[in-house]
N, C-alpha and C. Protein backbone atom coordinates (compact mmCIF):
# COMPACT_ATOMS: atom_id res chain seq x y z
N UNK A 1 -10.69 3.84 -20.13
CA UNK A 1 -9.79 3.36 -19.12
C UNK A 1 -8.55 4.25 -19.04
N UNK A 2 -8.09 4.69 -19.99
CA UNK A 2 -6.94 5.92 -20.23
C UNK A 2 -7.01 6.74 -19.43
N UNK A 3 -8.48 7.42 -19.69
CA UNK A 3 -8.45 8.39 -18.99
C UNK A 3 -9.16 8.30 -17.44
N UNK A 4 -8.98 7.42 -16.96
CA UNK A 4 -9.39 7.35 -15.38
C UNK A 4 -7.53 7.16 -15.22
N UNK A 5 -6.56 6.49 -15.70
CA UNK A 5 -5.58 6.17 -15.46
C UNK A 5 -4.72 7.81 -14.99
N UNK A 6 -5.33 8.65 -16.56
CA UNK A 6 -4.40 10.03 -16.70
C UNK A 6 -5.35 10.56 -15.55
N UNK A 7 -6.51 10.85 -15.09
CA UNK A 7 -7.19 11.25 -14.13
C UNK A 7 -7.11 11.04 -12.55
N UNK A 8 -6.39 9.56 -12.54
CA UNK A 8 -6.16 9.16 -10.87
C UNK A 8 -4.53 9.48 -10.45
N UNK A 9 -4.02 10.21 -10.15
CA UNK A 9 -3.13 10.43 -10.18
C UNK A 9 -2.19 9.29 -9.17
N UNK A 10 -1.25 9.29 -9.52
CA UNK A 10 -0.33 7.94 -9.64
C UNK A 10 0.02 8.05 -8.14
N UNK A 11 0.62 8.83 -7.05
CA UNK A 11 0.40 8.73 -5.78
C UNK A 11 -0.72 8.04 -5.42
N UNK A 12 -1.62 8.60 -6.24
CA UNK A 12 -2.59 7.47 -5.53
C UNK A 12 -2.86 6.28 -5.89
N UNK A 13 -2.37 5.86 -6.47
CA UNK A 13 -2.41 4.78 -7.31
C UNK A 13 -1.73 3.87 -6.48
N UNK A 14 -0.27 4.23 -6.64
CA UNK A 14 0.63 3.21 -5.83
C UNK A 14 -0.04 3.56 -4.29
N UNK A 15 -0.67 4.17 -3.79
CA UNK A 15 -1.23 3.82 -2.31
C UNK A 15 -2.30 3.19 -2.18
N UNK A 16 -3.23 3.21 -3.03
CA UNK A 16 -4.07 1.93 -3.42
C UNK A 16 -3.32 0.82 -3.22
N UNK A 17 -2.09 0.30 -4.06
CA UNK A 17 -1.42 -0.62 -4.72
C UNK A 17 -1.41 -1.34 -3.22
N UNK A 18 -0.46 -0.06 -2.51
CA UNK A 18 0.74 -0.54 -1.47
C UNK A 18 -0.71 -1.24 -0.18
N UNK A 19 -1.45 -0.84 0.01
CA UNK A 19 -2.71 -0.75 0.90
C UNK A 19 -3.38 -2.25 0.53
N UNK A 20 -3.83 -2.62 -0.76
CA UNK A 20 -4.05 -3.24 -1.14
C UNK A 20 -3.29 -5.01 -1.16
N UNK A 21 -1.75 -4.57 -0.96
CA UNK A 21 -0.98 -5.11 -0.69
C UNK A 21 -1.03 -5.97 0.65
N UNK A 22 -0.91 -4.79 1.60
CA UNK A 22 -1.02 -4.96 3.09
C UNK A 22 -2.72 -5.56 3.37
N UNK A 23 -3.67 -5.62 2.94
CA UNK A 23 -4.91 -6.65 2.95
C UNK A 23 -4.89 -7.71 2.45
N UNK A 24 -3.93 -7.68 1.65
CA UNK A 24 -3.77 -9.18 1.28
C UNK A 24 -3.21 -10.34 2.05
N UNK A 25 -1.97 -9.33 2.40
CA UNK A 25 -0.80 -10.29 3.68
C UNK A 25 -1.96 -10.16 4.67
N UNK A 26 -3.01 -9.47 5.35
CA UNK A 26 -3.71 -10.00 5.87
C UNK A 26 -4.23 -10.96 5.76
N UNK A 27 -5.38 -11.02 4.66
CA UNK A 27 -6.51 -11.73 4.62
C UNK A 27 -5.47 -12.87 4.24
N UNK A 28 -4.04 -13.38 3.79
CA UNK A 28 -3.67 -14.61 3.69
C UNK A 28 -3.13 -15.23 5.34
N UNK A 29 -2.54 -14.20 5.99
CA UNK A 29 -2.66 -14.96 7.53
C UNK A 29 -3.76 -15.04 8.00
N UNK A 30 -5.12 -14.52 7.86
CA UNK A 30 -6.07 -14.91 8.46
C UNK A 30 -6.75 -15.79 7.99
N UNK A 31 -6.53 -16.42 6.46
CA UNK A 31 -7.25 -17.49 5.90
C UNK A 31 -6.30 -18.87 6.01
N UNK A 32 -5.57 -18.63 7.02
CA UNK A 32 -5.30 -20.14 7.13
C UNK A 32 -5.94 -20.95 7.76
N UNK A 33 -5.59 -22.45 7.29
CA UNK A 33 -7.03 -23.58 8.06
C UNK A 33 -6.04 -23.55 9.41
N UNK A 34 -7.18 -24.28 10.09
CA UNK A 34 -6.77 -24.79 11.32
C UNK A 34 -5.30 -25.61 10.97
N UNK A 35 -5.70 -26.57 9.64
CA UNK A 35 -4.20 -27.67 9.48
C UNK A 35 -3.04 -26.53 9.25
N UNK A 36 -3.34 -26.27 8.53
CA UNK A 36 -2.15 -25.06 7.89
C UNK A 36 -1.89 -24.18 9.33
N UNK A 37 -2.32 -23.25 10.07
CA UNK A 37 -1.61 -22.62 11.19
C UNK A 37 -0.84 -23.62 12.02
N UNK A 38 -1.29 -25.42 11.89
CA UNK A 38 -0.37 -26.25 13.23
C UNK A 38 1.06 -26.47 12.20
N UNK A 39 0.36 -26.75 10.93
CA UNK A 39 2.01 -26.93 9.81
C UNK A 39 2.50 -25.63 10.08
N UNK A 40 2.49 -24.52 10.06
CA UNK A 40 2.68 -23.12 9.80
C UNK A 40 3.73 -23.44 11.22
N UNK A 41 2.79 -23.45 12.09
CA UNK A 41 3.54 -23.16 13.49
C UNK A 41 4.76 -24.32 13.98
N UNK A 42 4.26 -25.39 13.30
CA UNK A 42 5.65 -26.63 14.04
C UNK A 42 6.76 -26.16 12.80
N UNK A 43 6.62 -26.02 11.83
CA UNK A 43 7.75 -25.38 10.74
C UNK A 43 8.33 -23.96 11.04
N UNK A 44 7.88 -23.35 11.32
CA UNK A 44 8.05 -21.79 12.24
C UNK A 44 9.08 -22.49 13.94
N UNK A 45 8.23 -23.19 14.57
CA UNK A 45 9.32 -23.43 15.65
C UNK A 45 10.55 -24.45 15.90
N UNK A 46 10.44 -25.12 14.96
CA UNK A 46 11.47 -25.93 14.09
C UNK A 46 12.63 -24.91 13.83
N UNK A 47 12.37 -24.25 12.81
CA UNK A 47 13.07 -23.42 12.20
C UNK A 47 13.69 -22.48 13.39
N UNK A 48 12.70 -21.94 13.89
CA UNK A 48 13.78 -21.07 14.98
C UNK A 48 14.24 -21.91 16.25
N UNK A 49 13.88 -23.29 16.81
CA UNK A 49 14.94 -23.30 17.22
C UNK A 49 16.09 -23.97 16.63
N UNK A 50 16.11 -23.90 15.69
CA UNK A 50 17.61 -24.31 14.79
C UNK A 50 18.43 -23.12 15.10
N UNK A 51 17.87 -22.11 15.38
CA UNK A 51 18.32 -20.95 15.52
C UNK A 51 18.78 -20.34 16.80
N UNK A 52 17.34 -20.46 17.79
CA UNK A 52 17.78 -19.80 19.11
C UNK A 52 17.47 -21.23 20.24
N UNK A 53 18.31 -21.09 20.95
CA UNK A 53 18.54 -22.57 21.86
C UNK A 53 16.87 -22.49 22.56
N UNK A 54 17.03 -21.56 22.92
CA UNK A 54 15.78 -21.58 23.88
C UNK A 54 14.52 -20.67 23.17
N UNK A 55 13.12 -21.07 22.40
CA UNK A 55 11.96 -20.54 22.36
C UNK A 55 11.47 -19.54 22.99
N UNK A 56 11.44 -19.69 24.44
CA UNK A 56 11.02 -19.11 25.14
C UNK A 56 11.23 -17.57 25.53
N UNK A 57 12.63 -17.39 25.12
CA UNK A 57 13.66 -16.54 24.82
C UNK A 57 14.04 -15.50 23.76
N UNK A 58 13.17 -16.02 22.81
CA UNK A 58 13.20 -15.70 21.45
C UNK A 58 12.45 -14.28 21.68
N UNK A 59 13.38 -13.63 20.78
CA UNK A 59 12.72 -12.40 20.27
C UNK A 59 11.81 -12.43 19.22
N UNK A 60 10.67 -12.08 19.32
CA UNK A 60 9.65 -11.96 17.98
C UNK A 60 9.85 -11.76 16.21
N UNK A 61 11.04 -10.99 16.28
CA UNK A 61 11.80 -10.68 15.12
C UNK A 61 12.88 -11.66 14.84
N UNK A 62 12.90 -12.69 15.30
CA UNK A 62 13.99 -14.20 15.07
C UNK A 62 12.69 -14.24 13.96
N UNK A 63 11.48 -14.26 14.01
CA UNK A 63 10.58 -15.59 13.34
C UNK A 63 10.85 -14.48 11.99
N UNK A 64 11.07 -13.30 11.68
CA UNK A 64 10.83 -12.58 10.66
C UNK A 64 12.39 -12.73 10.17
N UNK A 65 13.57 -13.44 10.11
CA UNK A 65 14.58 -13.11 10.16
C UNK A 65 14.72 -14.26 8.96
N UNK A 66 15.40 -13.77 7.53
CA UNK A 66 15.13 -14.65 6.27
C UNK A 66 15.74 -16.47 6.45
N UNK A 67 16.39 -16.46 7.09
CA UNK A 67 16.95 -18.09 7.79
C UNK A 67 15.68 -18.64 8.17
N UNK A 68 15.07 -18.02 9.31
CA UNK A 68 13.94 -18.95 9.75
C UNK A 68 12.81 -19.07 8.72
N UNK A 69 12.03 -17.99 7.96
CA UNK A 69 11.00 -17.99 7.13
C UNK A 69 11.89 -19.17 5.84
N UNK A 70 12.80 -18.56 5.55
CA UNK A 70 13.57 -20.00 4.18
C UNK A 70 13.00 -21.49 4.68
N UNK A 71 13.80 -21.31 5.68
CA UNK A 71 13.58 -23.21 6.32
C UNK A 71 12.22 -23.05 6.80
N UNK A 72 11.05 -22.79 7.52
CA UNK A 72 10.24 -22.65 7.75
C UNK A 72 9.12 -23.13 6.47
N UNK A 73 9.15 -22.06 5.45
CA UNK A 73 8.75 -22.51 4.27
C UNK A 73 9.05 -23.13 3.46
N UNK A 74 10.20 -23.95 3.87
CA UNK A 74 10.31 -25.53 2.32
C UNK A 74 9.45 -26.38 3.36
N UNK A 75 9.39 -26.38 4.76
CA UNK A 75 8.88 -27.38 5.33
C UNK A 75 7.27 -27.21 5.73
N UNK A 76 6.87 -26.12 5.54
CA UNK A 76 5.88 -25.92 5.73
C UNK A 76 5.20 -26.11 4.35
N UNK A 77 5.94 -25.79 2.79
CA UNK A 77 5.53 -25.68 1.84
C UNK A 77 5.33 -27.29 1.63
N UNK A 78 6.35 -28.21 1.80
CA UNK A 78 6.53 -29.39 1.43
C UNK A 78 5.06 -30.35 2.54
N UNK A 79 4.69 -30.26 3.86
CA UNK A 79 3.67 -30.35 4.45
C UNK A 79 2.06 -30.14 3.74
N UNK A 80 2.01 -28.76 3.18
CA UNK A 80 0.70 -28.75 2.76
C UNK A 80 0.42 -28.55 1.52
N UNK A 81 1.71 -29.47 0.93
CA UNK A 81 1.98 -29.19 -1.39
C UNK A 81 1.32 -27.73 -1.75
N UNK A 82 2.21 -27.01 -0.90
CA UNK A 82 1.47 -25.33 -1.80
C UNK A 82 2.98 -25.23 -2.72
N UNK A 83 2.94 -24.46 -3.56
CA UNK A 83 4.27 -23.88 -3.96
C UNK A 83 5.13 -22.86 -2.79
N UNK A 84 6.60 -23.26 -3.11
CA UNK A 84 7.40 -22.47 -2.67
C UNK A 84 7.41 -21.07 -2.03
N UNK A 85 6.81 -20.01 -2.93
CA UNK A 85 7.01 -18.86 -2.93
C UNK A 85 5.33 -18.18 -2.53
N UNK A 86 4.45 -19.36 -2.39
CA UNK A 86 3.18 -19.05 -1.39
C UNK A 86 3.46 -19.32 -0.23
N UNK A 87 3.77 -20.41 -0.29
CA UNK A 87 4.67 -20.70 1.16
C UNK A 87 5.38 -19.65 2.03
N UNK A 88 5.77 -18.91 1.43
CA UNK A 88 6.72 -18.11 1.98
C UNK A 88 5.99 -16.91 2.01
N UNK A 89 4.88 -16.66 1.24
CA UNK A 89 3.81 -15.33 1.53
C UNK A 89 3.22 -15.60 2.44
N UNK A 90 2.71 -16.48 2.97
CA UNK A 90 1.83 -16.93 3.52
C UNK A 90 2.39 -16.90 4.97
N UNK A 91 3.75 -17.79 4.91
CA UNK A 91 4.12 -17.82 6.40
C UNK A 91 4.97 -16.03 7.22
N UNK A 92 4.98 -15.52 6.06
CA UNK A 92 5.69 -13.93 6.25
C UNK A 92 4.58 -13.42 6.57
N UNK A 93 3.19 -13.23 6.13
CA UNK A 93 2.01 -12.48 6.20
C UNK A 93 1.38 -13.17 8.00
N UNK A 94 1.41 -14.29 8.24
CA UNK A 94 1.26 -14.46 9.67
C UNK A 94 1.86 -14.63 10.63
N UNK A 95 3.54 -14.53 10.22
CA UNK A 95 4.66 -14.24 11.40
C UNK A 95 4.06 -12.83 11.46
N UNK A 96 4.00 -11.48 10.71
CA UNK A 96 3.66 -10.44 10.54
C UNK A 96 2.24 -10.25 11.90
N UNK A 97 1.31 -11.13 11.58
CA UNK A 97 0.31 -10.98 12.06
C UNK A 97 0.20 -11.53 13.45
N UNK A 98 1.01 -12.50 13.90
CA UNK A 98 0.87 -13.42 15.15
C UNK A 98 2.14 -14.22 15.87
N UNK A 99 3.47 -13.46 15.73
CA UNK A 99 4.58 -13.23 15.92
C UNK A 99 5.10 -13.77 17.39
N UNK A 100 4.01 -13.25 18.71
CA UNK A 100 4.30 -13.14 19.64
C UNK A 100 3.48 -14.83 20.42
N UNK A 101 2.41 -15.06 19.35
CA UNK A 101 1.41 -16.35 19.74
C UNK A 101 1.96 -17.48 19.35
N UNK A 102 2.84 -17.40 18.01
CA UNK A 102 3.51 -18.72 17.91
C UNK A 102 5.08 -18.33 18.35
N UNK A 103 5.19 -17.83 19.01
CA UNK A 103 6.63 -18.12 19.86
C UNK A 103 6.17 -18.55 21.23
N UNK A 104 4.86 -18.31 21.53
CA UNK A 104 4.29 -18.45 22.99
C UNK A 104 3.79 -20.63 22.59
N UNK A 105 3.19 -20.36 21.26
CA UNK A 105 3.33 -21.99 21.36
C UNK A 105 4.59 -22.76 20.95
N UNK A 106 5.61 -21.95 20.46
CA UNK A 106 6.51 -23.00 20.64
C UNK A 106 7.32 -22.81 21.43
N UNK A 107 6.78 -21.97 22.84
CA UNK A 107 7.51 -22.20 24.20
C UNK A 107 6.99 -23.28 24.63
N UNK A 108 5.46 -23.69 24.44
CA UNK A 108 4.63 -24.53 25.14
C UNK A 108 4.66 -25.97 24.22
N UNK A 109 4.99 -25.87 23.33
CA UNK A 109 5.86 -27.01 22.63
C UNK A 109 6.96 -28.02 23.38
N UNK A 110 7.92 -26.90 23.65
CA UNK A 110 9.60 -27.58 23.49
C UNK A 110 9.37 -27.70 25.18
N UNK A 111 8.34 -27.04 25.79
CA UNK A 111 8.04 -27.70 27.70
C UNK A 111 7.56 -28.27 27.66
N UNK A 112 6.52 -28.97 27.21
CA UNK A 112 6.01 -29.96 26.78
C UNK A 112 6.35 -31.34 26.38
N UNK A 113 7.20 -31.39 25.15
CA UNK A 113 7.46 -32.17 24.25
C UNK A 113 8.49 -33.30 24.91
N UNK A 114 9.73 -32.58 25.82
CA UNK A 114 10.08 -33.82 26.29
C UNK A 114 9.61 -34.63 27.59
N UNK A 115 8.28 -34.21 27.83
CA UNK A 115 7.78 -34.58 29.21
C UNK A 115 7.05 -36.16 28.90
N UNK A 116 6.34 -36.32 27.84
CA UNK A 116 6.18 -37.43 27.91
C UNK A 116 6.95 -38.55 27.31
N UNK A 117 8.34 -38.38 26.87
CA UNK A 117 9.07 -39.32 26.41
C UNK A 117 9.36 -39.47 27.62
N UNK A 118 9.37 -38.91 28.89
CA UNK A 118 10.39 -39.61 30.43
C UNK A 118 8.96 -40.40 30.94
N UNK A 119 7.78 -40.76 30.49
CA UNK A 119 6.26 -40.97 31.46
C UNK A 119 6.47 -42.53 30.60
N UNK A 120 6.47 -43.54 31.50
CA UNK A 120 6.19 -44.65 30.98
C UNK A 120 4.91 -45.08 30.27
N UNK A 121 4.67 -45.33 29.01
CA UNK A 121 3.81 -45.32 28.70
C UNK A 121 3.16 -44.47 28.00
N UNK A 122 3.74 -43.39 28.37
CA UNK A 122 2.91 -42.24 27.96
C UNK A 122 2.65 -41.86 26.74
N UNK A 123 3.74 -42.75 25.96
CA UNK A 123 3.64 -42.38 24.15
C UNK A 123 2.04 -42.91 23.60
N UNK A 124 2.02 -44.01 24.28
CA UNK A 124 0.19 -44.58 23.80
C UNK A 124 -0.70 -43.91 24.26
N UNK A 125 -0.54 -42.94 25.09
CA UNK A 125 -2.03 -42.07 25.48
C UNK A 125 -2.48 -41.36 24.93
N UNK A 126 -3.72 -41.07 24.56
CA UNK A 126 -4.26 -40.60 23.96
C UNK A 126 -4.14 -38.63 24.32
N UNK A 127 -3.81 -37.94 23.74
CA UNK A 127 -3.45 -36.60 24.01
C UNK A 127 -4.51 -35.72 24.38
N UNK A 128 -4.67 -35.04 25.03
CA UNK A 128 -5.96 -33.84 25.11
C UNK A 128 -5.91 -32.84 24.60
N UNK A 129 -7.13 -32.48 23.72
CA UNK A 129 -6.98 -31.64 23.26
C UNK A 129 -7.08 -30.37 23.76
């Protein structure tokens, strides 16, 4: 093992590392469940609009900005009992990956959301999916 270590030379090593790295923050935004991307995403648009008045508006780089991922991930962490600091890999690795899709649903959220509190009735209906 020494000598594959003294043999692979260490540039390459850490680019393995760093590469290896970057598949991971993949394959963890792409292995989220269906539950986990809707926790992911109402904790993600929560969080930014604490931040920016209007969603819709939002620059893509609000969701990467350490305020929103902090609050994002106690509430997202506290939602699906992962730890803290997965929480926060997890939701960094698919802001990373899908940045522009959950700011597009939590435009379609916050237009949404107060439409049926004004519909009489409308809180008992059954929602479509």
């Amino acid at each position: 093992m020494l000598a594959l270590l003294i043999a692979y030379p260490a540039g390459a090593r850490a680019q393995d590392s760093a590469s290896s790295m970057a598949q991971s923050a993949q394959q963890a935004a792409s292995s989220l469940t269906g539950s986990q991307q809707s926790a992911a995403n109402s904790a993600l648009c929560s969080a930014v609009s604490s931040q920016v008045p209007n969603a819709a508006s939002a620059d893509p780089s609000v969701l990467s900005s350490p305020s929103v991922i902090s609050t994002a991930a106690t509430t997202f962490a506290g939602s699906t009992s992962l730890p803290l600091a997965s929480a926060t890999t997890m939701l960094q690795s698919y802001v990373a990956a899908h940045a522009t899709d959950i700011l597009a649903s939590c435009a379609v959220s916050s237009a949404t959301g107060g439409l049926t509190s004004k519909i009489p009735g409308a809180s008992s209906m059954p929602s479509m999916p």
